[in-house]
C-alpha atoms as a PDB file:
ATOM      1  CA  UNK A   1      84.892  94.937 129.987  1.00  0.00           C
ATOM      2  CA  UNK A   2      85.230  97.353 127.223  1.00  0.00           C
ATOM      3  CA  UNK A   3      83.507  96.482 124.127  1.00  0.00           C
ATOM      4  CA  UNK A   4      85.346  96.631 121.126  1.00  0.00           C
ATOM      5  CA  UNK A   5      84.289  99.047 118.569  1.00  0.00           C
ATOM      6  CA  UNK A   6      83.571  97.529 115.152  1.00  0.00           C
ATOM      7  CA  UNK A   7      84.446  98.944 111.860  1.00  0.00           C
ATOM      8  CA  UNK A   8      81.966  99.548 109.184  1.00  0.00           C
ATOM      9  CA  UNK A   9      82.872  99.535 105.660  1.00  0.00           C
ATOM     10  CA  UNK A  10      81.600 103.154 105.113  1.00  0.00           C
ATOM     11  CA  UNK A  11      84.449 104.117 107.542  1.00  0.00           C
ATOM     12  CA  UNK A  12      87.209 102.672 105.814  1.00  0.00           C
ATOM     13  CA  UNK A  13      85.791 104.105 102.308  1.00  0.00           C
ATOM     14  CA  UNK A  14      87.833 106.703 100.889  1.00  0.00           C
ATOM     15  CA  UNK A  15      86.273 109.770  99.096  1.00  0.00           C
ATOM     16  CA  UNK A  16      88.206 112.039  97.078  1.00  0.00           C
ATOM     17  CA  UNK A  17      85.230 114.092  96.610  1.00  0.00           C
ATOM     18  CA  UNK A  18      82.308 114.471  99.218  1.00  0.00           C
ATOM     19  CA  UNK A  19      79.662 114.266  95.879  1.00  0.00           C
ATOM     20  CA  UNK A  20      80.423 111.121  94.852  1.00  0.00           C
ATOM     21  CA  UNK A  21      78.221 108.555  95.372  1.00  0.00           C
ATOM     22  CA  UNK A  22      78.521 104.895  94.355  1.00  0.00           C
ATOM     23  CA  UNK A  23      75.838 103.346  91.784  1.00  0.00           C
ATOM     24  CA  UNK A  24      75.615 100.608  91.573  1.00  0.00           C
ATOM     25  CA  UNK A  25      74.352  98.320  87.826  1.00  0.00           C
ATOM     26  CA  UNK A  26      72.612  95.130  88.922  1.00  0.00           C
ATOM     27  CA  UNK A  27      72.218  92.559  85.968  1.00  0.00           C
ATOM     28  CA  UNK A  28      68.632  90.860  86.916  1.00  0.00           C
ATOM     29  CA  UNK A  29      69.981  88.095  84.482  1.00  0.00           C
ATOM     30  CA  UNK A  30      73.290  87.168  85.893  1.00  0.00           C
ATOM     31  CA  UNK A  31      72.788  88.653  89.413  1.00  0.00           C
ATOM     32  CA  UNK A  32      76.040  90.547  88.107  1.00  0.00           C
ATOM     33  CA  UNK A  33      76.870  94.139  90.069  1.00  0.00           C
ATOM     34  CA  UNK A  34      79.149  96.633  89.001  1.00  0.00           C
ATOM     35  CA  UNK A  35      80.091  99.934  90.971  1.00  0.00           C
ATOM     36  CA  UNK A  36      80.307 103.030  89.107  1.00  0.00           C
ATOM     37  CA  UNK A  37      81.615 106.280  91.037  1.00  0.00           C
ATOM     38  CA  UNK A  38      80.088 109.153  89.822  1.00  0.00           C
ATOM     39  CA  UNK A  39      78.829 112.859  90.739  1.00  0.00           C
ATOM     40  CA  UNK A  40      75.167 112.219  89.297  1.00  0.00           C
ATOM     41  CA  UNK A  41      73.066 109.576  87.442  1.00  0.00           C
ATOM     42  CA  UNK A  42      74.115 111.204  84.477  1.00  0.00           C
ATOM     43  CA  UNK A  43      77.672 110.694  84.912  1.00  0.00           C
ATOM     44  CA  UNK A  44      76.859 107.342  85.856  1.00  0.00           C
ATOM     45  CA  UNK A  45      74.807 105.984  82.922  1.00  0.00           C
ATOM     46  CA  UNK A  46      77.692 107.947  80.603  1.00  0.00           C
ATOM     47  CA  UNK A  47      79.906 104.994  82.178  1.00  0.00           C
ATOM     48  CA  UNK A  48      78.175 102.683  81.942  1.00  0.00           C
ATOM     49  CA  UNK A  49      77.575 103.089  78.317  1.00  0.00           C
ATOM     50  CA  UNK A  50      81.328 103.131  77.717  1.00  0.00           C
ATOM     51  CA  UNK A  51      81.345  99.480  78.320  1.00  0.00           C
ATOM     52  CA  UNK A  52      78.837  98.457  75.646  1.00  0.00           C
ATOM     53  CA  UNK A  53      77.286  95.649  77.497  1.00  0.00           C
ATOM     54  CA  UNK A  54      74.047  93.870  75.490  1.00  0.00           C
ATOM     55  CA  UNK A  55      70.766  93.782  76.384  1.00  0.00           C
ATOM     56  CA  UNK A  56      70.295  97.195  78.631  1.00  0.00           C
ATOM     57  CA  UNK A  57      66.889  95.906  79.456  1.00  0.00           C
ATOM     58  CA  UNK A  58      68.780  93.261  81.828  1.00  0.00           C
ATOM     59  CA  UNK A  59      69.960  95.895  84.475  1.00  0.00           C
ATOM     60  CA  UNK A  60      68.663  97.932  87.228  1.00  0.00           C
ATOM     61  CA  UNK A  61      70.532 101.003  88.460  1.00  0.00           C
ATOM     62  CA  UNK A  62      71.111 101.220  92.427  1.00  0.00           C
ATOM     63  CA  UNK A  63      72.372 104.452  93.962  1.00  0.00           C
ATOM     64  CA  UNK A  64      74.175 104.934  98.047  1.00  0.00           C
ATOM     65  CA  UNK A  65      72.681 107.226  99.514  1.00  0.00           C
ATOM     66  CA  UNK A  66      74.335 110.234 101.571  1.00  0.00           C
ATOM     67  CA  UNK A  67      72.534 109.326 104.422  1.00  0.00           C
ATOM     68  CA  UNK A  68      72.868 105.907 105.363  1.00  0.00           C
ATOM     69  CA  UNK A  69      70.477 103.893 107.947  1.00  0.00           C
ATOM     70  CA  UNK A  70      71.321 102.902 111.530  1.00  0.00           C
ATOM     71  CA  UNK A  71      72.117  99.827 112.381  1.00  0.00           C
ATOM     72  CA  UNK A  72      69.724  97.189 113.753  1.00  0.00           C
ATOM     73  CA  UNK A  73      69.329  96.706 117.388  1.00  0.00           C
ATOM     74  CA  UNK A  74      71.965  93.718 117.339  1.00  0.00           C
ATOM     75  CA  UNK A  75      74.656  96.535 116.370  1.00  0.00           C
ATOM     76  CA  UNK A  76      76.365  98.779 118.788  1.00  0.00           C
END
């Protein structure tokens, strides 16, 4: 029996641009996340900033990575 081949969200992501990456703003507060796509941190935080959200101190910054992990043992 064949096993079925199961699709990861990375594979069904569209990128316009190959040096994009997705950050990602993490309220510590509110356990709020928002995505930002962006060519650098810079670019990022510039966004960010547009919204005017309170209290900065409240959020950590998160960035993918171009080169992802493997999958655990239970993945095929």
């Amino acid at each position: 029996m064949k096993k079925k081949n199961k699709k990861l969200a990375q594979d069904e992501a569209h990128y316009d641009n190959e040096e994009n990456r997705v950050y990602v703003f993490n309220n510590i507060l509110f356990n709020f996340n928002m995505f930002i796509n962006a060519k650098n941190a810079n670019e990022a935080m510039e966004t960010f900033d547009q919204c005017e959200f309170a209290h900065r101190e409240q959020w950590k910054i998160m960035v993918e990575l171009s080169e992802q992990p493997s999958g655990g043992p239970d993945e095929s």
